[in-house]
Protein backbone atom coordinates (compact mmCIF):
# COMPACT_ATOMS: atom_id res chain seq x y z
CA UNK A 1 9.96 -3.54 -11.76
CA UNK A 2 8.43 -7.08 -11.02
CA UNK A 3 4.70 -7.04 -12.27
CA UNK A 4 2.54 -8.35 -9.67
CA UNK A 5 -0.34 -8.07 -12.21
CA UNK A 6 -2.67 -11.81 -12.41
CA UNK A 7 -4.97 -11.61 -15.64
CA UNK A 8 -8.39 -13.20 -14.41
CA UNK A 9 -10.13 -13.89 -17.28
CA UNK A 10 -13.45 -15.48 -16.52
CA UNK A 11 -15.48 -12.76 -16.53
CA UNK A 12 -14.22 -11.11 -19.25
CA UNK A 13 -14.58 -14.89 -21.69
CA UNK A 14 -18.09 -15.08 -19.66
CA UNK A 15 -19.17 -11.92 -21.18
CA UNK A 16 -17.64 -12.38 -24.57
CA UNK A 17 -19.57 -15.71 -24.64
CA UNK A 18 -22.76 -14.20 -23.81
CA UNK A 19 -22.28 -12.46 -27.45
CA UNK A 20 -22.58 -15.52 -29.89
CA UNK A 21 -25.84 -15.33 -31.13
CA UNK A 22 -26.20 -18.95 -30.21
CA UNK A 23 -25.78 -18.89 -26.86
CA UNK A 24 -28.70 -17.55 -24.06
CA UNK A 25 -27.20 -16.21 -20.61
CA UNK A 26 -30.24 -15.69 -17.90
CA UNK A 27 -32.63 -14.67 -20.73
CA UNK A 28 -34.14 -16.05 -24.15
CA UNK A 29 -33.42 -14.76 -27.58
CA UNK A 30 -35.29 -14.31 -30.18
CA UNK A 31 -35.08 -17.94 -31.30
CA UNK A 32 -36.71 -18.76 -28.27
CA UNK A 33 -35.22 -20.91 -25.68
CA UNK A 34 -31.60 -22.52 -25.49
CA UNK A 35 -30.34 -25.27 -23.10
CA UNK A 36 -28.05 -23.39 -20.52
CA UNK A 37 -24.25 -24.16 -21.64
CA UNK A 38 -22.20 -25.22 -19.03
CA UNK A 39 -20.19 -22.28 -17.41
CA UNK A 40 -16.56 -21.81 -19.38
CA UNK A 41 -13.80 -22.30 -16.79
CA UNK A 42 -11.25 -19.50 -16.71
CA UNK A 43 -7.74 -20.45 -17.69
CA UNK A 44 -5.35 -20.94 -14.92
CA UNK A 45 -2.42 -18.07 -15.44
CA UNK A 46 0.75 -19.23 -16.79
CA UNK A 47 3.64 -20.00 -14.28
CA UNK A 48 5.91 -17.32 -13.97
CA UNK A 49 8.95 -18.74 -15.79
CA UNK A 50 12.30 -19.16 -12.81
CA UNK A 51 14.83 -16.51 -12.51
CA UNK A 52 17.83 -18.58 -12.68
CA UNK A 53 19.88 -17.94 -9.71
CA UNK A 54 23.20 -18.51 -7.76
CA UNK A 55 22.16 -21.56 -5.42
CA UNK A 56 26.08 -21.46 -3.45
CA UNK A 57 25.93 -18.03 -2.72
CA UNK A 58 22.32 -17.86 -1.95
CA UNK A 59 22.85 -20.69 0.91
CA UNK A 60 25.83 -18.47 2.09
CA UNK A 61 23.55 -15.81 2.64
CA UNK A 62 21.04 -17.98 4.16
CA UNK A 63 23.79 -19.25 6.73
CA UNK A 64 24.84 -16.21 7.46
CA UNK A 65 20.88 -14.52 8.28
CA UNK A 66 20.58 -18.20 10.17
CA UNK A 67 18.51 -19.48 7.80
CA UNK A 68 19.43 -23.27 6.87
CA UNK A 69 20.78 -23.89 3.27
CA UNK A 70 18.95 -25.50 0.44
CA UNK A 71 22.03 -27.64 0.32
CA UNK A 72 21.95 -29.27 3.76
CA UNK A 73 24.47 -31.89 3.03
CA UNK A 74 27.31 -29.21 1.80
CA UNK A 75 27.04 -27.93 5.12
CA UNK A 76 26.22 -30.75 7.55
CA UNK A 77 28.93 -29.99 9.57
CA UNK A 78 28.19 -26.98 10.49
CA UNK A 79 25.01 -27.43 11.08
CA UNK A 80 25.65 -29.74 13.39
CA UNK A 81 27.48 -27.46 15.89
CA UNK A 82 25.86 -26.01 18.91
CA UNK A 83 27.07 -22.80 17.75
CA UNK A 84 24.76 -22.72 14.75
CA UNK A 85 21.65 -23.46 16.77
CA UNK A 86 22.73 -19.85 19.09
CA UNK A 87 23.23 -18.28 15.67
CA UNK A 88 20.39 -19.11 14.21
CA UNK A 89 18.20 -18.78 17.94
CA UNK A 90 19.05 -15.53 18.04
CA UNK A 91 18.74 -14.14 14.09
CA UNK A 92 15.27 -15.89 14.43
CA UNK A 93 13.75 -13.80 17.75
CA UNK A 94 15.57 -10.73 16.48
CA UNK A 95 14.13 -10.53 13.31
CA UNK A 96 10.96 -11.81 14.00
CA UNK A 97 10.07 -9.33 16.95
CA UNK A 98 11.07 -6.48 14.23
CA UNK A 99 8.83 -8.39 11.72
CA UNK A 100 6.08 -8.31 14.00
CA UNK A 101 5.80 -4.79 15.66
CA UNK A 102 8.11 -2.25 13.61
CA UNK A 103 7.81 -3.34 9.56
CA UNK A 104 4.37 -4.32 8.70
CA UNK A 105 3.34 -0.74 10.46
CA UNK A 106 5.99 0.99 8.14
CA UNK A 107 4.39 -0.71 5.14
CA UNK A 108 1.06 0.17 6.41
CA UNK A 109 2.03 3.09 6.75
CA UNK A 110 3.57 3.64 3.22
CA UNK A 111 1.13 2.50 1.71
CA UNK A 112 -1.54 4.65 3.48
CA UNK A 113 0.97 8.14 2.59
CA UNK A 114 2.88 7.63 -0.83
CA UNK A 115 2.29 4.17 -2.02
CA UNK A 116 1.69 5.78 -5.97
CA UNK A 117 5.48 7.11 -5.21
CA UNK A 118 7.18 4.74 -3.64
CA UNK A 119 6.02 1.90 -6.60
CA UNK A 120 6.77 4.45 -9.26
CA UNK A 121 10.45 4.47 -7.99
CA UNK A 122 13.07 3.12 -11.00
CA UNK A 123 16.60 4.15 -9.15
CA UNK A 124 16.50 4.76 -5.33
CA UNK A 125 19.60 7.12 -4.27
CA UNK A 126 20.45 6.11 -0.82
CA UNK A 127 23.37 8.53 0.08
CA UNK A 128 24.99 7.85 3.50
CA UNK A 129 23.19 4.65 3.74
CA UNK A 130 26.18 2.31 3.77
CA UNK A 131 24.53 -1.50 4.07
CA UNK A 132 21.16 -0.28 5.27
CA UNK A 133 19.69 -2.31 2.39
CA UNK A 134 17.01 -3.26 4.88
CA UNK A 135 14.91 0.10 5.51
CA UNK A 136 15.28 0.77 1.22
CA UNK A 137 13.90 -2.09 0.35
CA UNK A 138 10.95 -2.50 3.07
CA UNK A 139 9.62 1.43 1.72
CA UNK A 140 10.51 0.30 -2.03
CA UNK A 141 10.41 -2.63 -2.47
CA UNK A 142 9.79 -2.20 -6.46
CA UNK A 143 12.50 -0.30 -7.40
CA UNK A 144 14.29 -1.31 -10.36
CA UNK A 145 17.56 -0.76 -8.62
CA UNK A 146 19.10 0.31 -5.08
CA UNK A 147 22.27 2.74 -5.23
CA UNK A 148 23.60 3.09 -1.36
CA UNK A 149 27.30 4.52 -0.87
CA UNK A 150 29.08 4.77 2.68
CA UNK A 151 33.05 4.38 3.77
CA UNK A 152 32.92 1.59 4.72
CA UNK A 153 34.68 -1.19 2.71
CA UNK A 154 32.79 -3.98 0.13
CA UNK A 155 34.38 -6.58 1.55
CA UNK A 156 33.49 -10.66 -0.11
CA UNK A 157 31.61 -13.59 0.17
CA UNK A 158 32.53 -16.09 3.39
CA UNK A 159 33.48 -18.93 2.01
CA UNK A 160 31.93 -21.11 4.79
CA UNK A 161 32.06 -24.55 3.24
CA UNK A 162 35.98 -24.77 3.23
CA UNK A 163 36.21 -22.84 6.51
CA UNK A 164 37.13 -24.51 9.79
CA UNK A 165 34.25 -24.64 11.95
CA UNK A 166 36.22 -22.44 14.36
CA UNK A 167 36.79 -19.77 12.04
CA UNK A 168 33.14 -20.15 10.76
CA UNK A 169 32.07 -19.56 14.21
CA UNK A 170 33.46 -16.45 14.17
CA UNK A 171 32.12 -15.25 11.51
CA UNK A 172 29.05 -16.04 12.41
CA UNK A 173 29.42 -14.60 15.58
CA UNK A 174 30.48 -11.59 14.05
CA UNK A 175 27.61 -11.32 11.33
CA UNK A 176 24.97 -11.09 14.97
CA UNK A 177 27.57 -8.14 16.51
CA UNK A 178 27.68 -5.99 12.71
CA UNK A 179 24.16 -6.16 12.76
CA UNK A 180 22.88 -5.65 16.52
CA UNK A 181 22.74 -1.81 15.93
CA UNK A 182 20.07 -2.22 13.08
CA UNK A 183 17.81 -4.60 15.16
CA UNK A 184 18.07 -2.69 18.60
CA UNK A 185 17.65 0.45 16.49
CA UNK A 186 17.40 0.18 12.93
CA UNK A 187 20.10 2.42 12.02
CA UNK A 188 24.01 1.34 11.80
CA UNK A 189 26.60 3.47 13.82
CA UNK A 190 29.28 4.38 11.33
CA UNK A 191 31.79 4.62 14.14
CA UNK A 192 31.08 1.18 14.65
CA UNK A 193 30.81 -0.09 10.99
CA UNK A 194 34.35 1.35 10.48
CA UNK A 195 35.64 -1.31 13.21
CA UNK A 196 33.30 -4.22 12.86
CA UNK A 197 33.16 -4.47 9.27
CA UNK A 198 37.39 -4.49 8.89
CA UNK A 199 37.97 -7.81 10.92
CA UNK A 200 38.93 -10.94 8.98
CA UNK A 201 35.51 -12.38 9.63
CA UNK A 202 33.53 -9.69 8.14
CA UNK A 203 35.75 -7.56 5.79
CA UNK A 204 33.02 -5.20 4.42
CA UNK A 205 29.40 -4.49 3.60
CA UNK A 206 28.58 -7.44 1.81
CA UNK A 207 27.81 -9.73 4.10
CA UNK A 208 25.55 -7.95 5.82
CA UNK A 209 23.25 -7.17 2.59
CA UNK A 210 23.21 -10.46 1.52
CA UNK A 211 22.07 -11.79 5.11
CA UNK A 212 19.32 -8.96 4.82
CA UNK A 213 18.28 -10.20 1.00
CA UNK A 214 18.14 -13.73 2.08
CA UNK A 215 15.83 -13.14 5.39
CA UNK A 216 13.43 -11.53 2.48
CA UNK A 217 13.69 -14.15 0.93
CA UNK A 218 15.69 -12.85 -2.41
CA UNK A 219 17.52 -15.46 -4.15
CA UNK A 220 21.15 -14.09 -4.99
CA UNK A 221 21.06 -14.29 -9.28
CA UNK A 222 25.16 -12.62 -9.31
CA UNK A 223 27.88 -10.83 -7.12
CA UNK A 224 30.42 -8.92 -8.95
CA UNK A 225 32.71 -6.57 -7.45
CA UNK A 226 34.27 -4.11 -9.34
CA UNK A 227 36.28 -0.98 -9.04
CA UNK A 228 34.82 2.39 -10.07
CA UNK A 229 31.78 2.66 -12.37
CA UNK A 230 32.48 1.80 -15.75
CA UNK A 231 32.01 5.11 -17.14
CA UNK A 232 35.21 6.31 -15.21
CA UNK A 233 37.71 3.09 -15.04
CA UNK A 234 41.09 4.64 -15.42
CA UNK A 235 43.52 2.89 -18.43
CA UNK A 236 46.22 0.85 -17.03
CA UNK A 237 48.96 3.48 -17.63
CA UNK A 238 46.41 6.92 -16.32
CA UNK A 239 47.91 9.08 -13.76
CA UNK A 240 45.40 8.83 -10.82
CA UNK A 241 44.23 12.53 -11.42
CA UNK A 242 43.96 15.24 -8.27
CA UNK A 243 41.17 14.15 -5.51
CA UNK A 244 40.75 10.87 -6.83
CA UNK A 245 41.30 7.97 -4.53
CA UNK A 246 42.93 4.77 -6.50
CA UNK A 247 41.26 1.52 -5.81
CA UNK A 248 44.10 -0.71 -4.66
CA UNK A 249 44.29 -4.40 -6.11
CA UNK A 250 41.92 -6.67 -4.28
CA UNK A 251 39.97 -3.67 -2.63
CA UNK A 252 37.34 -3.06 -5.25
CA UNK A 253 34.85 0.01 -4.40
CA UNK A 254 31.77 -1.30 -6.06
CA UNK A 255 29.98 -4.38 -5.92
CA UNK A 256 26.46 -5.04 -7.77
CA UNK A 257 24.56 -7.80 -6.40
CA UNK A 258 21.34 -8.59 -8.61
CA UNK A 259 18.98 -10.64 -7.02
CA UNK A 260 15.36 -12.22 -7.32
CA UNK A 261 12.50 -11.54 -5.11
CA UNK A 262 10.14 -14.61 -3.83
CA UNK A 263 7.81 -15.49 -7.14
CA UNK A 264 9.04 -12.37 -9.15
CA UNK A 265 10.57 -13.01 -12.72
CA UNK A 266 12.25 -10.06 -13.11
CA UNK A 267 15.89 -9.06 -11.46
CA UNK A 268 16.46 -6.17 -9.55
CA UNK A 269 20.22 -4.47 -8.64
CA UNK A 270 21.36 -3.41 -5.63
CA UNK A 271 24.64 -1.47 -6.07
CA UNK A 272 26.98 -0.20 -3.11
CA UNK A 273 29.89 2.33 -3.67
CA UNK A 274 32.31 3.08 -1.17
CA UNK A 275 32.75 6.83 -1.70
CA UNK A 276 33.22 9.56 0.48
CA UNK A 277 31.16 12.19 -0.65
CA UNK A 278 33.06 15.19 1.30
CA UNK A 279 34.06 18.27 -1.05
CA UNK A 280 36.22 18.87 -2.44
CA UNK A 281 37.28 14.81 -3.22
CA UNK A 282 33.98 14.39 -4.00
CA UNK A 283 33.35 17.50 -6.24
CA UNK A 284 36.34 16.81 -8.28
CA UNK A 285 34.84 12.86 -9.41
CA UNK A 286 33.20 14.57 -12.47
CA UNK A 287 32.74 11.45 -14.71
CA UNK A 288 31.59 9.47 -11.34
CA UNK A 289 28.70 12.37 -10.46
CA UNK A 290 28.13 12.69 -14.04
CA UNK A 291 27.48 8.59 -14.54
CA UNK A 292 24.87 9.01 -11.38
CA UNK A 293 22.95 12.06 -12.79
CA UNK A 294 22.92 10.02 -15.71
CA UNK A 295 20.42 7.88 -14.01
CA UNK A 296 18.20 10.88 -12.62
CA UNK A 297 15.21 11.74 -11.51
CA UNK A 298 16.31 8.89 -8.48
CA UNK A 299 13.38 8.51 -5.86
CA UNK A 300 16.17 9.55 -2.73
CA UNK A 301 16.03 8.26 0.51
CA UNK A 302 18.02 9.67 3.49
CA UNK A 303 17.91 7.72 6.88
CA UNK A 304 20.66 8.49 9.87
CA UNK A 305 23.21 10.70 7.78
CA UNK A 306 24.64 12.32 10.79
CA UNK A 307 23.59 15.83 9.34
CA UNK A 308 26.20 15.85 6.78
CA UNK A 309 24.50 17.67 4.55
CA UNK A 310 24.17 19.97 6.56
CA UNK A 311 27.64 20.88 6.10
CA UNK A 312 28.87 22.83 3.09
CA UNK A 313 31.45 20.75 2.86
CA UNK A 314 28.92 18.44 1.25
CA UNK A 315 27.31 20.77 -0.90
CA UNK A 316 27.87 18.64 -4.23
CA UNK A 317 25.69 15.59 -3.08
CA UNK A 318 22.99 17.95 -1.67
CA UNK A 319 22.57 19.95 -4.90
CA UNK A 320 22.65 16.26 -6.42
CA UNK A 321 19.47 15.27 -4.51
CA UNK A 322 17.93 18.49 -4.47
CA UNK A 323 18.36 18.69 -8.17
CA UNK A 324 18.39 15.60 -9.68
CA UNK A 325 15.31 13.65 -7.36
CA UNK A 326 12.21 13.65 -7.93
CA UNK A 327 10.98 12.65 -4.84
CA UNK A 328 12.51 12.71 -1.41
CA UNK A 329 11.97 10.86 1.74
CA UNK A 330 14.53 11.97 4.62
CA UNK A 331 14.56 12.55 8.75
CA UNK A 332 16.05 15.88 9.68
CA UNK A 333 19.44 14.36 8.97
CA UNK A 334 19.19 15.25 5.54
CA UNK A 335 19.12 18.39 3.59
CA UNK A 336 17.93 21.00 5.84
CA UNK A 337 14.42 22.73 5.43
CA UNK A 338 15.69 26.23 4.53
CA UNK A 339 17.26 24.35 1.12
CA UNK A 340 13.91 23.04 -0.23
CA UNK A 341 12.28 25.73 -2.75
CA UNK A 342 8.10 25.36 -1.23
CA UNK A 343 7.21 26.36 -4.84
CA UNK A 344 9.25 23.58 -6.74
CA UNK A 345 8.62 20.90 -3.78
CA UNK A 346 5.52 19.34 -2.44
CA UNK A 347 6.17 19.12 1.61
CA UNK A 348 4.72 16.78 4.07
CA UNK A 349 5.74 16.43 7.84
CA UNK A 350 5.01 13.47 9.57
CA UNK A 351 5.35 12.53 13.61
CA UNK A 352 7.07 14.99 16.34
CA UNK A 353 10.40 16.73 15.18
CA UNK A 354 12.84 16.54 18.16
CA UNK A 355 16.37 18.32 18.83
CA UNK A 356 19.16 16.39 17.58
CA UNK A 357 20.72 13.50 19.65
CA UNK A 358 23.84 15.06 21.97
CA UNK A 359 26.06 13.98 19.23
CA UNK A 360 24.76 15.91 16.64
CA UNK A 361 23.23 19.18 18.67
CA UNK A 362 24.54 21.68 15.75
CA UNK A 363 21.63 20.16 13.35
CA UNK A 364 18.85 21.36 15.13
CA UNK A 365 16.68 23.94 12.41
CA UNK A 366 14.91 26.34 13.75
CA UNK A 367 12.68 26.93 11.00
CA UNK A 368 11.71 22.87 10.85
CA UNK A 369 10.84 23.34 14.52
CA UNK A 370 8.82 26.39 13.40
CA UNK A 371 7.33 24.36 10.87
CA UNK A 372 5.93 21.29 13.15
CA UNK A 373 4.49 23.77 15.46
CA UNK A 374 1.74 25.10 13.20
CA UNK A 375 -1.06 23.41 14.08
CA UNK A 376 -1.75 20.51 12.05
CA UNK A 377 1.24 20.81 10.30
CA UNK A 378 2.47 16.95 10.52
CA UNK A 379 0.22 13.88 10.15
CA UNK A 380 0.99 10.83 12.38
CA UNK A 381 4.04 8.57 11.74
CA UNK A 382 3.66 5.37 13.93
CA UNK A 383 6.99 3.94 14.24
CA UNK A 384 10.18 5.34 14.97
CA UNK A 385 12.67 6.58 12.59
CA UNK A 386 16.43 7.13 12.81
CA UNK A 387 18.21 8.20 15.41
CA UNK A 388 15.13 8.89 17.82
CA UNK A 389 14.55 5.69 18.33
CA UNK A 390 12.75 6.19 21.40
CA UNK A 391 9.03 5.85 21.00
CA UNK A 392 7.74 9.46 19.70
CA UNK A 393 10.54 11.05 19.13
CA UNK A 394 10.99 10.60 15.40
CA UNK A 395 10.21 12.64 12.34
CA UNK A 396 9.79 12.84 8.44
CA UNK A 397 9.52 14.50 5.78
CA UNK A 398 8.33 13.46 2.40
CA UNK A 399 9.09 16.18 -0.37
CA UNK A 400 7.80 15.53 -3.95
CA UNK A 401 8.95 17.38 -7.06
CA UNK A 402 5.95 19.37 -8.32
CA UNK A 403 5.92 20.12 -12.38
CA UNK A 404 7.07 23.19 -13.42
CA UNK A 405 4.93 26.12 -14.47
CA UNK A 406 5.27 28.25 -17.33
């Protein structure tokens, strides 16, 4: 967790100095008298020492949010085109007006509700979140490390500086398309993803979180793609055992990006997992669930999961966050009400709970509905969240783990 912590330590040397027997501060001693000592400066803070970092993937990831490289030369070509100003035009209004009216009120509004939680958070568990790095990081942005998982593929780094400028259009073009769901309305359509992020532009996730760490201005320290977690990497010669899906060659499911935030000196990991966490595929991945509970109590987050845990056929991952989270922020696409013990959990409803979206009219819960009716019942949540994107129309729950009694 980066410490944010600055030591002033005038007034604390001020006040040991007004100790020494030889020195008077707004009075006179015993000894009568002293000539007043000229006030001891405080020491500035030492420097925070540089996170080395990557600088040629970092100005990828700069390119791709339409940010201009470090290395201007590398890329002059590019730069150059009329294509990159329209990239770069539109990245800037579309993530400023965000900036401006949506994500300084959802800090705000953090820190007004949960900000003791939300900094305490060491692993956030971000199940169905595929690349939405963006809302995990704005809520906690101290976490140690991110976990998200989603279908849709990892995917690599553009190369852009050995690209034709044709083909680097595209991409480019492609990176403002991927991500035009999450600006308009801050959640990614998985339909979508499944299609945009499989082109030959943009072959996966990746991409897109390293265009979100740059526009917060993280410097990229590593990439490294891997296959399954290490705990559960097959030997050459294994069998693929029953409701396990092989990682083909090339196609790696994991990729860890660990990254620097502006003036931190301490790393943090982001880590995405292609998994589908349907039963029974999923239930039968005992050394993979067993390497994540490993890392429990997570801080969970649960944004736009089309209500799949509201499906048994998801049943593993909701016991996992039910039992293995200590804290839980989700809209009503997450585990439903009726699953949350009110003597184990600590529940708080904000804004105006809402009948699902047509898509997804079998989530609607009765007893949620029941439970934003009482009067007073939710506080206010000023933004919107999820798939009611419409002013109003969103809700949240924030469930905390209480300690158990004896």
């Amino acid at each position: 967790m980066r410490d944010r912590r600055v030591r002033v330590m005038g007034a604390a040397l001020a006040a040991v100095v007004c100790l020494l027997p030889a020195v008077a501060c707004g009075g006179s001693s015993a000894r009568g008298a002293e000539p007043a000592k000229a006030p001891v400066k405080a020491q500035a803070p030492a420097p925070k020492p540089e996170v080395p970092y990557d600088h040629a993937v970092t100005d990828v990831s700069r390119l791709l949010a339409g940010m201009t490289p470090d290395d201007g030369a590398r890329y002059g070509d590019l730069l150059k085109r009329p294509s990159w100003t329209a990239h770069q035009g539109e990245f800037d209004a579309n993530w400023k007006k965000a900036s401006a009216n949506r994500w300084p009120v959802m800090r705000a509004w953090r820190d007004k509700e949960f900000k003791a939680v939300a900094d305490a958070c060491t692993t956030l568990f971000y199940p169905f979140g595929g690349p939405d790095f963006l809302n995990a990081y704005l809520i906690y942005p101290s976490c140690r490390q991110y976990l998200l998982f989603g279908l849709e593929p990892v995917g690599s780094v553009p190369d852009l500086a050995r690209m034709t400028p044709d083909r680097a259009d595209a991409v480019l073009t492609q990176m403002r398309e991927s991500l035009s769901d999450l600006f308009l309305r801050d959640y990614f359509i998985t339909q979508t993803m499944m299609k945009e992020l499989r082109t030959p532009e943009v072959d996966g996730t990746l991409p897109l979180m390293l265009a979100m760490l740059a526009r917060m201005d993280a410097r990229i320290v590593s990439v490294e793609a891997g296959g399954l977690m290490p705990q559960e990497a097959p030997k050459a010669d294994a069998p693929a055992k029953p409701g396990t899906a092989p990682v083909k060659p090339g196609k790696p499911s994991r990729v860890t990006i660990t990254f620097v935030a502006a003036g931190a000196s301490q790393t943090q990991t982001l880590v995405y997992h292609q998994v589908d966490m349907m039963d029974p595929q999923f239930a039968a991945r005992q050394t993979f669930i067993a390497s994540l509970k490993a890392l429990a109590p997570f801080t969970t987050f649960v944004k736009s999961a089309s209500y799949l845990m509201h499906d048994d056929r998801f049943g593993t991952i909701r016991s996992m966050v039910l039992n293995d989270s200590s804290s839980i922020l989700q809209d009503d696409t997450g585990v439903p009400y009726r699953f949350f013990d009110k003597t184990a959990w600590a529940l708080t409803l904000y804004g105006k709970y809402t009948k699902p979206i047509a898509d997804f009219n079998y989530g609607f819960q009765k007893d949620l509905d029941a439970a934003f009716a009482q009067p007073g019942a939710a506080r206010d949540l000023p933004f919107t969240f999820g798939y009611h994107w419409r002013v109003g129309a969103s809700s949240v729950m924030l469930a905390i783990r209480q300690p158990a009694t004896h």
